[in-house]
PDB file of N, CA and C in Angstrom:
ATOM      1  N   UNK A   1      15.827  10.429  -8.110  1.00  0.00           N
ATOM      2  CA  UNK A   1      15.895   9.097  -7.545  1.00  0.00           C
ATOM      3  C   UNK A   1      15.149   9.026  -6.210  1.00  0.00           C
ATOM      4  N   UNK A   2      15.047  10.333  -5.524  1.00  0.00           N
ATOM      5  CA  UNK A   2      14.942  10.282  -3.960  1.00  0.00           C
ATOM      6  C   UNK A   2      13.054  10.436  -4.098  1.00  0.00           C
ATOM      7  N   UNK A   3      12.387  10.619  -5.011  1.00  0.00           N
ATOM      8  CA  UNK A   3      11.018  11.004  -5.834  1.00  0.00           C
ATOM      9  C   UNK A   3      10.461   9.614  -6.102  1.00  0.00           C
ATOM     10  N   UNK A   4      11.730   8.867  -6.764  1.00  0.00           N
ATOM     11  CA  UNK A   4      11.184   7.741  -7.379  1.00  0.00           C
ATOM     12  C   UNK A   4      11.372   6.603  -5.741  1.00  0.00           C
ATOM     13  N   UNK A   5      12.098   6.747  -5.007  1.00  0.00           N
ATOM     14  CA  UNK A   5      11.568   5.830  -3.615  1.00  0.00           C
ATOM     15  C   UNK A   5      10.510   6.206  -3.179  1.00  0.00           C
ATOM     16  N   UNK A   6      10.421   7.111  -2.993  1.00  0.00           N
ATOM     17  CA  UNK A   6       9.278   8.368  -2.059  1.00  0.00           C
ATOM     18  C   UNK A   6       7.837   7.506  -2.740  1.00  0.00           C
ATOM     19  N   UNK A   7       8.342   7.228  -3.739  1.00  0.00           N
ATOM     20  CA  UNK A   7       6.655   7.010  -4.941  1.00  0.00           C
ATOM     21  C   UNK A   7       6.663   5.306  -4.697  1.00  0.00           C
ATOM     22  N   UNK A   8       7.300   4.744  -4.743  1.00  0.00           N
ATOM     23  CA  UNK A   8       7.394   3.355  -4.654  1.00  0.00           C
ATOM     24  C   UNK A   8       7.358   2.976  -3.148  1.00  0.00           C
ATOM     25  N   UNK A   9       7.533   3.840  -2.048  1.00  0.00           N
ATOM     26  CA  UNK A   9       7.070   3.410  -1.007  1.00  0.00           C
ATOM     27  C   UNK A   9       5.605   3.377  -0.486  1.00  0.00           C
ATOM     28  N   UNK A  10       5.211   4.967  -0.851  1.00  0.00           N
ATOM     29  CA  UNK A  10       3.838   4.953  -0.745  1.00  0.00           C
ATOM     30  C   UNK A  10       3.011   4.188  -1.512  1.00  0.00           C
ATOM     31  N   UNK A  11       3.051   3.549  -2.769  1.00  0.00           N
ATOM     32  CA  UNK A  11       2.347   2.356  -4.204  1.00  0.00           C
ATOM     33  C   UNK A  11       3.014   1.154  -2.653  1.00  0.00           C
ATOM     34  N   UNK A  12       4.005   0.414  -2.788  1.00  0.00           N
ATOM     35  CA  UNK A  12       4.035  -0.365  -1.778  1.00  0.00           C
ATOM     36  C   UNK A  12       3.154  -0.722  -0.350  1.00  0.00           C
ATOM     37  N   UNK A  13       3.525   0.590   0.229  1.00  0.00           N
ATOM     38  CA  UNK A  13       2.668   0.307   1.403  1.00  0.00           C
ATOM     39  C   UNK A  13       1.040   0.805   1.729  1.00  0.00           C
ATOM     40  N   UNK A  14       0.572   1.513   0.106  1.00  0.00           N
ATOM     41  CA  UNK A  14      -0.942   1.490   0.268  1.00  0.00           C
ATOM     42  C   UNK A  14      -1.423  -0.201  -0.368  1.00  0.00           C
ATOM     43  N   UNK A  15      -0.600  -0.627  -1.304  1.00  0.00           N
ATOM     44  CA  UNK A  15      -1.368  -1.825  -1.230  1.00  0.00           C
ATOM     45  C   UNK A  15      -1.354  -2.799  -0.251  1.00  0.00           C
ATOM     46  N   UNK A  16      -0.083  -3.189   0.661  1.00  0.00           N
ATOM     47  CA  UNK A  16      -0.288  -3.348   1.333  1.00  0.00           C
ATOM     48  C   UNK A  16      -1.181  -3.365   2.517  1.00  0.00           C
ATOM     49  N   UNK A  17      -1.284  -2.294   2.415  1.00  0.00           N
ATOM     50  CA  UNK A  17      -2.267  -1.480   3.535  1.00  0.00           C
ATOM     51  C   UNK A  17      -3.882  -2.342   3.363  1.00  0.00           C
ATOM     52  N   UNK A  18      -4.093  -1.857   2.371  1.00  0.00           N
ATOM     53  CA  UNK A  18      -5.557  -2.577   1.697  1.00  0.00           C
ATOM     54  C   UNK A  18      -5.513  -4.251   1.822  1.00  0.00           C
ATOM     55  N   UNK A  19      -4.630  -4.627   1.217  1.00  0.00           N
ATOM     56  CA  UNK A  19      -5.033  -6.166   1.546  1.00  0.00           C
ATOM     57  C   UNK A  19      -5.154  -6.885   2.891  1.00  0.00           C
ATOM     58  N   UNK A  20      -4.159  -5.716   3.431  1.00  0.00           N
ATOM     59  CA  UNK A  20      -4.296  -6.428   5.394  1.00  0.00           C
ATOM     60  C   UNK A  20      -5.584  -5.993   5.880  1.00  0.00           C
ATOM     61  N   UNK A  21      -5.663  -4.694   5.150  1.00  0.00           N
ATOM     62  CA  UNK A  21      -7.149  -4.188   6.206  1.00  0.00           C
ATOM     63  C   UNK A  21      -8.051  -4.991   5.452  1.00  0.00           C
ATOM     64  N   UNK A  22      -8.244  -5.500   3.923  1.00  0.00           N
ATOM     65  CA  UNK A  22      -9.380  -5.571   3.695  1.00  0.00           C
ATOM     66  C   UNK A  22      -9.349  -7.182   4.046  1.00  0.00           C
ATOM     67  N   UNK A  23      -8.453  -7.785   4.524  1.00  0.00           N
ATOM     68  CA  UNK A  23      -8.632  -9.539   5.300  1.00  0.00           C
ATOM     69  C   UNK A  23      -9.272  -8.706   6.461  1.00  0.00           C
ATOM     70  N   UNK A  24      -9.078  -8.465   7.804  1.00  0.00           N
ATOM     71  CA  UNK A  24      -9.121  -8.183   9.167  1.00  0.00           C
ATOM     72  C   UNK A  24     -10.356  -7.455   8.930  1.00  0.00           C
ATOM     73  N   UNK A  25     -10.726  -6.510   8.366  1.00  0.00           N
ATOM     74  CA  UNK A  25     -11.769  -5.152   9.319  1.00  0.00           C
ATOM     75  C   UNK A  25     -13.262  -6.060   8.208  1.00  0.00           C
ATOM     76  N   UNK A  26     -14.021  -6.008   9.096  1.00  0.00           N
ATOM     77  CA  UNK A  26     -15.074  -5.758   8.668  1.00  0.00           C
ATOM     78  C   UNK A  26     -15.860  -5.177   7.699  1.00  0.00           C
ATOM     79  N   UNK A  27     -16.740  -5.981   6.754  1.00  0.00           N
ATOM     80  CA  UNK A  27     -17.366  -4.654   5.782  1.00  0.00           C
ATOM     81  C   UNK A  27     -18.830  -4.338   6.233  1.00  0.00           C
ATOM     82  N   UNK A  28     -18.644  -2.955   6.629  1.00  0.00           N
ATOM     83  CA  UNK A  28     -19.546  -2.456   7.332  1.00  0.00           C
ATOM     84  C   UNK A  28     -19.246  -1.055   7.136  1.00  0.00           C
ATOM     85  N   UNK A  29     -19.891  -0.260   7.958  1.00  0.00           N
ATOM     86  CA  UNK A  29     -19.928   1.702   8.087  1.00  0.00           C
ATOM     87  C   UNK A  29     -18.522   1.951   8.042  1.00  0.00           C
ATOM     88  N   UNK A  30     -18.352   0.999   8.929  1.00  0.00           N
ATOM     89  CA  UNK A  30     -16.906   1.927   9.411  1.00  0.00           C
ATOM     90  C   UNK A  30     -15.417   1.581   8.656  1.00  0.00           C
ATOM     91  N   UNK A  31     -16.202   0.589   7.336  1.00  0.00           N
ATOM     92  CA  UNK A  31     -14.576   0.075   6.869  1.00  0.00           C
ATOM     93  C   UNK A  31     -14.005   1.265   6.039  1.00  0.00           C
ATOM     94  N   UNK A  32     -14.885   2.046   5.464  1.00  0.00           N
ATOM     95  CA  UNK A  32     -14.840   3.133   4.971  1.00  0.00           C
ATOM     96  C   UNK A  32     -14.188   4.796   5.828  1.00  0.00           C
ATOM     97  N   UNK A  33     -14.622   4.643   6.591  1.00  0.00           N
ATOM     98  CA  UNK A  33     -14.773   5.876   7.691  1.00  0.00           C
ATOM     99  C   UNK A  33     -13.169   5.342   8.332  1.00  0.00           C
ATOM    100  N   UNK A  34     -12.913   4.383   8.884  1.00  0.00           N
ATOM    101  CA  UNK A  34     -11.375   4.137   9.433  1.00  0.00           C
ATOM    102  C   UNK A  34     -10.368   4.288   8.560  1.00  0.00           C
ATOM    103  N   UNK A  35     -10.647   3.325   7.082  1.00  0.00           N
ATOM    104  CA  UNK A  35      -9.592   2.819   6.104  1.00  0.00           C
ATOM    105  C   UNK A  35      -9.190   4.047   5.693  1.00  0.00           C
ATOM    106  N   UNK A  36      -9.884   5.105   4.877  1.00  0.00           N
ATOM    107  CA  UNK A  36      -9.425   6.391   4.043  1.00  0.00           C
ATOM    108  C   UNK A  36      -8.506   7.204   5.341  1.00  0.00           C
ATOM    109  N   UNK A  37      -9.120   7.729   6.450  1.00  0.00           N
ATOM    110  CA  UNK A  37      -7.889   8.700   6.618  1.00  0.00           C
ATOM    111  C   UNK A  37      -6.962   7.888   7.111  1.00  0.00           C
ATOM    112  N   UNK A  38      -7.176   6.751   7.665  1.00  0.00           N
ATOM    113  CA  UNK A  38      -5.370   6.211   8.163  1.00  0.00           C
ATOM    114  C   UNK A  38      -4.704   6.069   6.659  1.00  0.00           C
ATOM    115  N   UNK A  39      -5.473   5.508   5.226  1.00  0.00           N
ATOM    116  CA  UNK A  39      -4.209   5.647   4.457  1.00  0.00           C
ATOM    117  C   UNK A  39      -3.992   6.936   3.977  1.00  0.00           C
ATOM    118  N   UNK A  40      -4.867   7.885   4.285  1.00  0.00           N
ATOM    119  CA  UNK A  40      -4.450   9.147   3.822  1.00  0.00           C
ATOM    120  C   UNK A  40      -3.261  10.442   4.549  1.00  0.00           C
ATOM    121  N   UNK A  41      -3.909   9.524   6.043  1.00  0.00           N
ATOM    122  CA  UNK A  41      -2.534  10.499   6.952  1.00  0.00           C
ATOM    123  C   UNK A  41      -1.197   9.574   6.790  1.00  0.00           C
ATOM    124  N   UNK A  42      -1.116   8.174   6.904  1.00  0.00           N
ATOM    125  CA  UNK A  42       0.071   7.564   6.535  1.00  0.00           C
ATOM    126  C   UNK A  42       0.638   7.867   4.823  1.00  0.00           C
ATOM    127  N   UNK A  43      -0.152   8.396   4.547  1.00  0.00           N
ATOM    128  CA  UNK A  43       0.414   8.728   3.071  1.00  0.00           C
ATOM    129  C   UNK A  43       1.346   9.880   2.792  1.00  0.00           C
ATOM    130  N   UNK A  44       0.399  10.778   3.649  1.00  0.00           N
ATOM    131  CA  UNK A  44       1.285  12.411   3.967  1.00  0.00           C
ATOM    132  C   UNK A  44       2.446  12.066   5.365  1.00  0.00           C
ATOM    133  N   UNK A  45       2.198  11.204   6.188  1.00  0.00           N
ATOM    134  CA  UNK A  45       3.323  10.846   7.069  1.00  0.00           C
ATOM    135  C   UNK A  45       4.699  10.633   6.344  1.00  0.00           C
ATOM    136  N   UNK A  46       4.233   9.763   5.153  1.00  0.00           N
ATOM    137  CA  UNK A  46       5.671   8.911   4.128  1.00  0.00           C
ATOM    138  C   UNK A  46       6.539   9.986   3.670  1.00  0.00           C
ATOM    139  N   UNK A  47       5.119  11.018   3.060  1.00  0.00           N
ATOM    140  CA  UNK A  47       5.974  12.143   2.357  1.00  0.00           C
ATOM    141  C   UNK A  47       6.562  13.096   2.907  1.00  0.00           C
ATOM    142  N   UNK A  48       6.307  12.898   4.148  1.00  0.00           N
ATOM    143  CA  UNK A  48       6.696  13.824   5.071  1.00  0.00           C
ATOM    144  C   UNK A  48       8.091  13.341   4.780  1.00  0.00           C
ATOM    145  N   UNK A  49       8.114  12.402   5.767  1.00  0.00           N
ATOM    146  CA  UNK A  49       9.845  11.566   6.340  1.00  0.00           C
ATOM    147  C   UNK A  49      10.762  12.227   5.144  1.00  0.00           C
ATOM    148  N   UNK A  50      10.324  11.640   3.594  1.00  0.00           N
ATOM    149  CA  UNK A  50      11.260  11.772   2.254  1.00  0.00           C
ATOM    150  C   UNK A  50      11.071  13.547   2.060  1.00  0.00           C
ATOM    151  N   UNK A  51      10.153  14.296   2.854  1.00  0.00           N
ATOM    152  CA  UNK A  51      11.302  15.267   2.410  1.00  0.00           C
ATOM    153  C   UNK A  51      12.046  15.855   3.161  1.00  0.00           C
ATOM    154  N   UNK A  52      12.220  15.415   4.299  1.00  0.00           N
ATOM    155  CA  UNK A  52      13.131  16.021   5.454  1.00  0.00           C
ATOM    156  C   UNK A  52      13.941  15.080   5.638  1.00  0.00           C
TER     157      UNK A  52
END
């Protein structure tokens, strides 16, 4: 159960993630170069929290 939040938070808040950034940031060099590691370290941040 504690797998299946863990998974539905991160699906939640990467789409999230994308639709806010992709209204606001710019498409240019850097929408690429910013967007991937913030959702990639907030991704391992999430999984962090759920397993400790």
């Amino acid at each position: 159960m504690r797998n299946l939040l863990k998974y539905s938070v991160l699906f939640i808040w990467a789409v999230l993630f994308l639709y806010f950034y992709n209204m606001f940031m710019p498409k240019n060099m850097f929408y690429f170069i910013v967007g991937v590691p913030v959702l990639y370290f907030s991704a391992v941040l999430i999984s962090y929290i759920f397993k400790h």
